[in-house]
N, C-alpha and C. Protein backbone atom coordinates (compact mmCIF):
# COMPACT_ATOMS: atom_id res chain seq x y z
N UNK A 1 -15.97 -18.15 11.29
CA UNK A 1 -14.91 -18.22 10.31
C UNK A 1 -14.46 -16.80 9.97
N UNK A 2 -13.12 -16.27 9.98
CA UNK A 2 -12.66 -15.48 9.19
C UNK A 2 -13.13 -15.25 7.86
N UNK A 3 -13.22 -13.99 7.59
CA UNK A 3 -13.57 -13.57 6.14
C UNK A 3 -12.74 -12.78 5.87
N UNK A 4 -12.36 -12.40 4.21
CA UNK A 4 -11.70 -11.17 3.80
C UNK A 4 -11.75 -9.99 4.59
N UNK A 5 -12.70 -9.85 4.46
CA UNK A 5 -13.29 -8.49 4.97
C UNK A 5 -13.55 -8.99 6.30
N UNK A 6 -13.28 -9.31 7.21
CA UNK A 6 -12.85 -9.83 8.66
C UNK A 6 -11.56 -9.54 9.28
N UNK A 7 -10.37 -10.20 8.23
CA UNK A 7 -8.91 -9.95 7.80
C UNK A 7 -9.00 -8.10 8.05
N UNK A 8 -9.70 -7.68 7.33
CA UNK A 8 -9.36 -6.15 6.88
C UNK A 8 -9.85 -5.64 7.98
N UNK A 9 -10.82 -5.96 8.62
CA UNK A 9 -11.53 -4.84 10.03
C UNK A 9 -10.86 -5.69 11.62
N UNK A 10 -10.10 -6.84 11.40
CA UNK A 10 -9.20 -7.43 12.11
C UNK A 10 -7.65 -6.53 12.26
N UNK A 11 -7.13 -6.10 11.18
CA UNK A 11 -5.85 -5.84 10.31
C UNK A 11 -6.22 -4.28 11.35
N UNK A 12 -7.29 -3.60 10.96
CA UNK A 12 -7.37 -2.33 11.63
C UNK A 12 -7.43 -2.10 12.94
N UNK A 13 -8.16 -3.30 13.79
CA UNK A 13 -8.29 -3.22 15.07
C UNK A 13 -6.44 -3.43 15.46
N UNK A 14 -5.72 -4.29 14.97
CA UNK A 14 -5.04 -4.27 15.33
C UNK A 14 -3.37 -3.02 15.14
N UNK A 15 -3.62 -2.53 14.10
CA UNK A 15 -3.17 -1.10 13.75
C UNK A 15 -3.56 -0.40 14.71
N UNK A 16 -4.95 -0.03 14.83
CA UNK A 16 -5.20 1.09 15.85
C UNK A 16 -4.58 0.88 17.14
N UNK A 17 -4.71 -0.05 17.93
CA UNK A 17 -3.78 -0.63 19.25
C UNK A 17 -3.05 -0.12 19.10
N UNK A 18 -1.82 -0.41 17.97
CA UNK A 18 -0.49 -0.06 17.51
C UNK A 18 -0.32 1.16 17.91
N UNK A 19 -1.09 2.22 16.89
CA UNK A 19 -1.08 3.96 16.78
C UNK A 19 -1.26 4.03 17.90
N UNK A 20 -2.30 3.48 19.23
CA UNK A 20 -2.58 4.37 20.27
C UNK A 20 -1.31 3.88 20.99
N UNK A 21 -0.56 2.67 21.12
CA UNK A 21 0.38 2.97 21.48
C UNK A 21 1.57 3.76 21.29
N UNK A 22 1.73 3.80 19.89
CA UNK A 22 2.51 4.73 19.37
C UNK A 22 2.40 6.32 20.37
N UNK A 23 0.81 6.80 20.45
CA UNK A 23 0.33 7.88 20.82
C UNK A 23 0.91 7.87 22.19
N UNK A 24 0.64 7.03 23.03
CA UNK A 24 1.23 6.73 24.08
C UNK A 24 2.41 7.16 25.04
N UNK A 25 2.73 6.56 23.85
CA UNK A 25 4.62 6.51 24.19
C UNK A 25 5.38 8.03 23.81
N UNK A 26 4.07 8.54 22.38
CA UNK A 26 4.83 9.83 22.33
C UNK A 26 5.68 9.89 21.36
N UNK A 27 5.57 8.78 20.39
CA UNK A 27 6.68 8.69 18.92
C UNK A 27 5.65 8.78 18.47
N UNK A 28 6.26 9.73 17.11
CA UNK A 28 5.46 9.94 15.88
C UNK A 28 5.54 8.91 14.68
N UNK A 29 6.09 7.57 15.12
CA UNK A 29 6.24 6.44 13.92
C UNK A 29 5.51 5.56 15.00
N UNK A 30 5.25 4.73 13.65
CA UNK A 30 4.90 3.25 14.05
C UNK A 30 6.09 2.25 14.09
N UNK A 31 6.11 1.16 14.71
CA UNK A 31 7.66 0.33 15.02
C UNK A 31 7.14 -0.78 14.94
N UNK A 32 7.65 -2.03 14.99
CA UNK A 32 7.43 -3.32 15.80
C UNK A 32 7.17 -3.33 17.01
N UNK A 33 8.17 -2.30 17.95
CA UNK A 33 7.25 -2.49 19.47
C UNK A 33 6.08 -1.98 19.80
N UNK A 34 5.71 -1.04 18.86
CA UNK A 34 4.07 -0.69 18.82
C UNK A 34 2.95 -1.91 18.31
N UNK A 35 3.24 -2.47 17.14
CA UNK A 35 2.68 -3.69 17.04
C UNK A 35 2.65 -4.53 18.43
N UNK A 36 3.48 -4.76 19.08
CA UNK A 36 3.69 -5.85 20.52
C UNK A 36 2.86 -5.37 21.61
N UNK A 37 3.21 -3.64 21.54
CA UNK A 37 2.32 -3.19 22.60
C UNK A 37 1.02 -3.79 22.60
N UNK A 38 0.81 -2.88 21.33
CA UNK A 38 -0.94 -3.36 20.71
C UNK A 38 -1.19 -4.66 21.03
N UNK A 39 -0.67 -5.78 20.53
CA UNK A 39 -1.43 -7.38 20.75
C UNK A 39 -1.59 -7.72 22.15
N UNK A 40 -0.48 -6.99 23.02
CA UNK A 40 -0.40 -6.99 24.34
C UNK A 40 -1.53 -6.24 25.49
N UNK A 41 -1.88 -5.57 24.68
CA UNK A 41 -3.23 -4.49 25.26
C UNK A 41 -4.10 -4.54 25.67
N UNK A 42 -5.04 -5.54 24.91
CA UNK A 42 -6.37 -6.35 24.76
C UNK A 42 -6.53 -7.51 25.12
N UNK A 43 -7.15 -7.62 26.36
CA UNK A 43 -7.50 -9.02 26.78
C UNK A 43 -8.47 -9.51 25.69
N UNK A 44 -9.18 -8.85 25.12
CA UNK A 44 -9.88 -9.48 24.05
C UNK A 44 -9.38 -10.34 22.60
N UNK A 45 -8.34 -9.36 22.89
CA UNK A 45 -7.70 -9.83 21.24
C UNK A 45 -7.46 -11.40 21.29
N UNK A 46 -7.35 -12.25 20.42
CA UNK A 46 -7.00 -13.41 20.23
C UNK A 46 -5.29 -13.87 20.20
N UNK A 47 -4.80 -12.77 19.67
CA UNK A 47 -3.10 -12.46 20.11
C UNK A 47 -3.04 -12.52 21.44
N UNK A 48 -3.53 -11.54 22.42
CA UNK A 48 -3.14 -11.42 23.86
C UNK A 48 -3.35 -12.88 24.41
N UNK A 49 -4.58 -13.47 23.81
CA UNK A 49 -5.19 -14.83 25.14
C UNK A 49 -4.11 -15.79 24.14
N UNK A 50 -3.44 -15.96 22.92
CA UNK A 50 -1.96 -16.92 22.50
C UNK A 50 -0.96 -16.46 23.28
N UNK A 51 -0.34 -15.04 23.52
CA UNK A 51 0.59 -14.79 24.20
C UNK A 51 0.30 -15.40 25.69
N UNK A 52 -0.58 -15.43 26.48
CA UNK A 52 -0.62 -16.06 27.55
C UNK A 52 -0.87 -17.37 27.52
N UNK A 53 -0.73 -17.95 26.97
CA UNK A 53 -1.20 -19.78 26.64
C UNK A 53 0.60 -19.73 26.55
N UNK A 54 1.06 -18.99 25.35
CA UNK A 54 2.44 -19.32 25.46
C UNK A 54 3.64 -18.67 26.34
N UNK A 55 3.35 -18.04 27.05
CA UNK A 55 4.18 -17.27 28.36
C UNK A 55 3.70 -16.23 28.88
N UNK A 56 3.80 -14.93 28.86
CA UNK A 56 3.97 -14.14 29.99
C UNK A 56 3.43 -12.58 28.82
N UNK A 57 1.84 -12.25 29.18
CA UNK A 57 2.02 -11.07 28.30
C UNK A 57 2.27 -10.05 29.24
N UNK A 58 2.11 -10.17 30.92
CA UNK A 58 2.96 -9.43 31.64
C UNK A 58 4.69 -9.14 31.64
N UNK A 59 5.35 -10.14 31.27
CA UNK A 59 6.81 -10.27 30.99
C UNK A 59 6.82 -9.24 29.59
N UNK A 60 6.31 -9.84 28.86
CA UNK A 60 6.32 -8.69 27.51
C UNK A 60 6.25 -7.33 27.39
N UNK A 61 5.28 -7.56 28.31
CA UNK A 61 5.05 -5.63 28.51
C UNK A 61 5.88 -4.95 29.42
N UNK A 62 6.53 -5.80 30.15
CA UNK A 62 7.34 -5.56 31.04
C UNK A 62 9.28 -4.74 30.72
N UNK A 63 9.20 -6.05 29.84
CA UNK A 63 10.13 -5.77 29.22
C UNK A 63 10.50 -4.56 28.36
N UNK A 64 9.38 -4.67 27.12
CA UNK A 64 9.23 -3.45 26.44
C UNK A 64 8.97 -2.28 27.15
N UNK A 65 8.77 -1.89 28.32
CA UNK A 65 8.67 -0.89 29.30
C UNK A 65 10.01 -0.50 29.99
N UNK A 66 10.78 -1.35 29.51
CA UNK A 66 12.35 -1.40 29.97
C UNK A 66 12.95 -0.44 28.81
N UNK A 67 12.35 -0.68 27.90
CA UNK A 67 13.11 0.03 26.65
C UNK A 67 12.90 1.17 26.15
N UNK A 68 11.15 1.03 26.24
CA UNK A 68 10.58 2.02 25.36
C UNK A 68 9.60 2.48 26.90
N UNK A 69 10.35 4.09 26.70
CA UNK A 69 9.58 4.83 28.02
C UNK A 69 8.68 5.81 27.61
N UNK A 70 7.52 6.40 27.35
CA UNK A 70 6.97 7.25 27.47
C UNK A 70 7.56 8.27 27.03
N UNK A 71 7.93 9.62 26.25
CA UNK A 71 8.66 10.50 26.58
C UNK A 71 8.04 12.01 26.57
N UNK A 72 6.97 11.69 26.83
CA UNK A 72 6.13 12.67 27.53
C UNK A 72 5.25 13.56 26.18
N UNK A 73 5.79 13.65 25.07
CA UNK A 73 5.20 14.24 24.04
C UNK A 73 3.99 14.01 23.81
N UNK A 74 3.10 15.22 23.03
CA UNK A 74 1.91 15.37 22.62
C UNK A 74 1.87 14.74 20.71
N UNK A 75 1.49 13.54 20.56
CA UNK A 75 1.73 13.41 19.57
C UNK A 75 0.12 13.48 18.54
N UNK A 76 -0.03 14.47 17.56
CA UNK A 76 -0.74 14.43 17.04
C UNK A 76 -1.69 13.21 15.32
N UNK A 77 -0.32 12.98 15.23
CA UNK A 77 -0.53 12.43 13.77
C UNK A 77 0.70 11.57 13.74
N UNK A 78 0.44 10.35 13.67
CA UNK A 78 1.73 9.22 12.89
C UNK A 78 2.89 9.80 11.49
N UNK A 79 4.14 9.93 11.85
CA UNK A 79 4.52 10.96 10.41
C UNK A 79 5.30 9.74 9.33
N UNK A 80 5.27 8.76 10.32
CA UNK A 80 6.40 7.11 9.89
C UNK A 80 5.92 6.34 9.73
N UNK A 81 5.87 5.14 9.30
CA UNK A 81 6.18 3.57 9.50
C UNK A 81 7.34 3.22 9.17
N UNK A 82 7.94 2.41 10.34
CA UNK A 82 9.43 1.96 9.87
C UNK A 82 9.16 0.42 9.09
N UNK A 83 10.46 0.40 8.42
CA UNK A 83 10.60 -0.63 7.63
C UNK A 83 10.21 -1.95 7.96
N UNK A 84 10.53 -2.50 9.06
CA UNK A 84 10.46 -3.54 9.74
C UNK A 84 8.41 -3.47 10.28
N UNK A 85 7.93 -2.24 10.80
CA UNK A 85 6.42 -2.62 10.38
C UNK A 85 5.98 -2.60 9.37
N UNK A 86 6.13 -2.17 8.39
CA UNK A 86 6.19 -2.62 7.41
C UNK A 86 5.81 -3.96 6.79
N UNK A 87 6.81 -4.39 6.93
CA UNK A 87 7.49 -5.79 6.48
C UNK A 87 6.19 -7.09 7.69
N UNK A 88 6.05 -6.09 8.50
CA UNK A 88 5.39 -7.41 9.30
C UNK A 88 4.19 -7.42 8.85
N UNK A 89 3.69 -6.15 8.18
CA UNK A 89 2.36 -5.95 7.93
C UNK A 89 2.35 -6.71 6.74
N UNK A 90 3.05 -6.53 6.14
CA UNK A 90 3.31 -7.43 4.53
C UNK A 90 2.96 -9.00 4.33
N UNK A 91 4.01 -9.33 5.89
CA UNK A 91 4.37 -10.78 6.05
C UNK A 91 2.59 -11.36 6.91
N UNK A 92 2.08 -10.64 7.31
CA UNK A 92 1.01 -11.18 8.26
C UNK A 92 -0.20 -11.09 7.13
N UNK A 93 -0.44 -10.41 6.07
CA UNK A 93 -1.31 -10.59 4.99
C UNK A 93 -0.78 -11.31 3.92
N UNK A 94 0.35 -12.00 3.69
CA UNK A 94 0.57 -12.81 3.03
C UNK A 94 0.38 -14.15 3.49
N UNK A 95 0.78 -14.14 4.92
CA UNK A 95 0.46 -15.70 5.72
C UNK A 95 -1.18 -15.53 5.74
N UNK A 96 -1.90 -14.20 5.75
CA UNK A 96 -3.51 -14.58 5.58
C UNK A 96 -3.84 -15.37 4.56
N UNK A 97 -3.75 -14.72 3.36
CA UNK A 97 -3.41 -15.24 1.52
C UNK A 97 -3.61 -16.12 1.82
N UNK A 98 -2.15 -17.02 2.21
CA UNK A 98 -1.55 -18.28 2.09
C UNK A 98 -1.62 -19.28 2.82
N UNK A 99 -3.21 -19.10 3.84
CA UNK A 99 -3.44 -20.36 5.19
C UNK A 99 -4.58 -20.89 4.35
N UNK A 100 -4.55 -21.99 5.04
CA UNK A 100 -6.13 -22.40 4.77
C UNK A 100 -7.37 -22.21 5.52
N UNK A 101 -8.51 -22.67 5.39
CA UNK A 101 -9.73 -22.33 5.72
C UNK A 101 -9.88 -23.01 7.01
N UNK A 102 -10.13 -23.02 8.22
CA UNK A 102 -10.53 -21.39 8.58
C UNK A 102 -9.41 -20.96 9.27
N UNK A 103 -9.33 -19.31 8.84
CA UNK A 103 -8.25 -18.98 8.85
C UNK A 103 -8.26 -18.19 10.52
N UNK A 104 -7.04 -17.78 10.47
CA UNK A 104 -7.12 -17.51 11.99
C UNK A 104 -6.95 -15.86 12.21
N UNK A 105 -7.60 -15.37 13.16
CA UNK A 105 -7.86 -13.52 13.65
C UNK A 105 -6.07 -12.81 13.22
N UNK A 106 -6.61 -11.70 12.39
CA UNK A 106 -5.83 -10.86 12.10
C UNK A 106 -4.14 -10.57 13.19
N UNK A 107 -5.18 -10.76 14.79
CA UNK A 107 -3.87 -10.38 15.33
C UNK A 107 -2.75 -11.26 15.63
N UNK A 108 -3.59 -12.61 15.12
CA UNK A 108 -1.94 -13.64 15.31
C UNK A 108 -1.61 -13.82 14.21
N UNK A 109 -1.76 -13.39 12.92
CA UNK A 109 -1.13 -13.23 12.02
C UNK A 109 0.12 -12.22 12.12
N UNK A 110 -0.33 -11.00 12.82
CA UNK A 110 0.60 -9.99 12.96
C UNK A 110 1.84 -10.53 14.05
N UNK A 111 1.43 -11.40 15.14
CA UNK A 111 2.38 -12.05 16.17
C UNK A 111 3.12 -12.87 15.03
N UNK A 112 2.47 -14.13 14.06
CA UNK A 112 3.56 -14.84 13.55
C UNK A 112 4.68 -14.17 12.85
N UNK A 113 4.46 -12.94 12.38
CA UNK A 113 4.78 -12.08 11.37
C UNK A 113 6.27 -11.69 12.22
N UNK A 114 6.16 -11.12 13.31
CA UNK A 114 6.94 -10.51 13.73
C UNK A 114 7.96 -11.71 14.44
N UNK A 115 7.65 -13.07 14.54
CA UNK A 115 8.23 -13.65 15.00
C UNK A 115 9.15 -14.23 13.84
N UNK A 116 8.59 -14.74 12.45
CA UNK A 116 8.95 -15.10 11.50
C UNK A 116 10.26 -14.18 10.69
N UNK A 117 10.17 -13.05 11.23
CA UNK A 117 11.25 -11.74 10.82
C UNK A 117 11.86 -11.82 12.00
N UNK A 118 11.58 -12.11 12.71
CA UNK A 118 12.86 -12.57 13.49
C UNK A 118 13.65 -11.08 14.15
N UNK A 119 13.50 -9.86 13.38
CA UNK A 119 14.23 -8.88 13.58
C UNK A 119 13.57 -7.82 14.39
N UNK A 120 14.47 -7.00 15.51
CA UNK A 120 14.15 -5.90 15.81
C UNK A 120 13.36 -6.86 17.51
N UNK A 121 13.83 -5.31 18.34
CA UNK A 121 13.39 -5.70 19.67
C UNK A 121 12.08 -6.61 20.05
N UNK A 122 11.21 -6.47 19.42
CA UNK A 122 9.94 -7.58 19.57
C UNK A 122 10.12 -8.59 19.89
N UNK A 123 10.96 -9.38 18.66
CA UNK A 123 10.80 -10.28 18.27
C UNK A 123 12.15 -11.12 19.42
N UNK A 124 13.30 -10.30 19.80
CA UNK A 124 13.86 -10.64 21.08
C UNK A 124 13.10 -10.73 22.21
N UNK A 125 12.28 -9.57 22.78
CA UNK A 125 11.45 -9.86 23.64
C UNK A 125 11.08 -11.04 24.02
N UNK A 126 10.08 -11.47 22.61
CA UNK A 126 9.05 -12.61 22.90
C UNK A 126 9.91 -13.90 23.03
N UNK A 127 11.23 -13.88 22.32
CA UNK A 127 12.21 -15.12 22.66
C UNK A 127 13.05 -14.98 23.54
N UNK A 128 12.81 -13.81 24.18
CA UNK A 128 13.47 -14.19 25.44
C UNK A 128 12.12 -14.81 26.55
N UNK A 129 10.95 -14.22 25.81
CA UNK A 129 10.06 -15.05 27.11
C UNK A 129 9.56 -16.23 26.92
N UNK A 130 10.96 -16.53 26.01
CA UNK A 130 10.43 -18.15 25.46
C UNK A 130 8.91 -18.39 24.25
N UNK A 131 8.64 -17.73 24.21
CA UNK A 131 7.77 -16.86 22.90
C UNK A 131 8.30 -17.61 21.18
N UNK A 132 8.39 -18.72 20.89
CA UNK A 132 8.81 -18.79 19.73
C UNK A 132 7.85 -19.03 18.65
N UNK A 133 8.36 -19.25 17.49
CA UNK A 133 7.29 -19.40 15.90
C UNK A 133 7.13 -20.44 16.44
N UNK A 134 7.57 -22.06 16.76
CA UNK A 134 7.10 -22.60 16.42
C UNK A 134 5.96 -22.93 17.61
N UNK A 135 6.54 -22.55 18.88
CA UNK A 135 5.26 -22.58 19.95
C UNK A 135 4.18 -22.08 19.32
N UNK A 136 4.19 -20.58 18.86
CA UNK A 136 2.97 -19.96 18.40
C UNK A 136 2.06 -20.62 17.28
N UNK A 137 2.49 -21.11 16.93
CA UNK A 137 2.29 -22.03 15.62
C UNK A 137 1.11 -23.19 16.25
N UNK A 138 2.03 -23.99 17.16
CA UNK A 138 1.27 -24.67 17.32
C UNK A 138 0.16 -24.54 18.41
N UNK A 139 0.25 -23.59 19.18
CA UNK A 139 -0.93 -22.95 19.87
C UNK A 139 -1.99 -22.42 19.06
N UNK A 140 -1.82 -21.45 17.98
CA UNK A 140 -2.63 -20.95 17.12
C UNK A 140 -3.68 -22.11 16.55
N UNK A 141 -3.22 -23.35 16.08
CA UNK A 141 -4.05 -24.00 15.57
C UNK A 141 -5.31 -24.21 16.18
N UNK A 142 -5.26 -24.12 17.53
CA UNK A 142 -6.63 -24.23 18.42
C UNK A 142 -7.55 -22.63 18.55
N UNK A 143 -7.28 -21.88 17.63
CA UNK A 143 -7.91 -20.62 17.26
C UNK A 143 -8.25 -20.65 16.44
N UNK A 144 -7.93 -21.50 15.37
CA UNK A 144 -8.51 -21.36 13.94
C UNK A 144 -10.10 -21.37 14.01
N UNK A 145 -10.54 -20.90 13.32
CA UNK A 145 -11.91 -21.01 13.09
C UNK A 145 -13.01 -20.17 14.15
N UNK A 146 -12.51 -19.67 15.19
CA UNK A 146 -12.86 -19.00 16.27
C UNK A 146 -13.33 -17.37 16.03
């Protein structure tokens, strides 16, 4: 079962993904497509093995590799978060709050999040790979408690 404090060392594993993609790529902010990278990263994560139940986390990464290139920089320290991560980070600990018992791994909270905002390249991505809330939704339920 998820715990609070599960949520919170969940919430970080999945941040850090984020930043090292961020690091990656060579932007000094965090975005939504850093969140995507991240869930996309980890065969372990519980996000990555939903994204492949519901399409293509090769298509995803694929895509976002279309957009967002590398740009060669040495990036030391995160200097941003944009609004929209933000907002997903907001929206994915409020849907924690607000599920019931047992609740489900930090990183598909952060996937519903970004799907539920609807906004910003991600969240096109994943609906263009046919990636929607309510698929995820109902895939997720077979994670609960896991």
């Amino acid at each position: 079962m998820v715990t609070a404090s599960s949520f919170v060392e969940d919430s970080r594993r999945t941040l850090n993904l984020a930043k090292s993609e961020a690091e990656r790529l060579g932007t000094d902010y965090l975005g939504s497509e850093h969140f995507l990278y991240g869930l996309t990263s980890d065969p372990n994560l519980p996000a990555y093995q939903l994204l492949l139940e519901a399409g293509s986390v090769d298509g995803v990464r694929s895509k976002l590799g279309i957009v967002y290139k590398p740009t060669g920089e040495k990036v030391t320290a995160l200097k941003d978060v944009t609004p929209l991560a933000r907002k997903i980070t907001e929206v994915a600990k409020r849907r924690y709050d607000s599920d019931i018992e047992p609740r489900l791994d930090a990183s598909i909270y952060y996937l519903l999040a970004i799907l539920q905002l609807g906004d910003g390249i991600s969240a096109t991505i994943l609906e263009s790979e046919g990636i929607t809330l309510e698929r995820v939704k109902e895939i997720a339920e077979k994670y609960r408690g896991n």
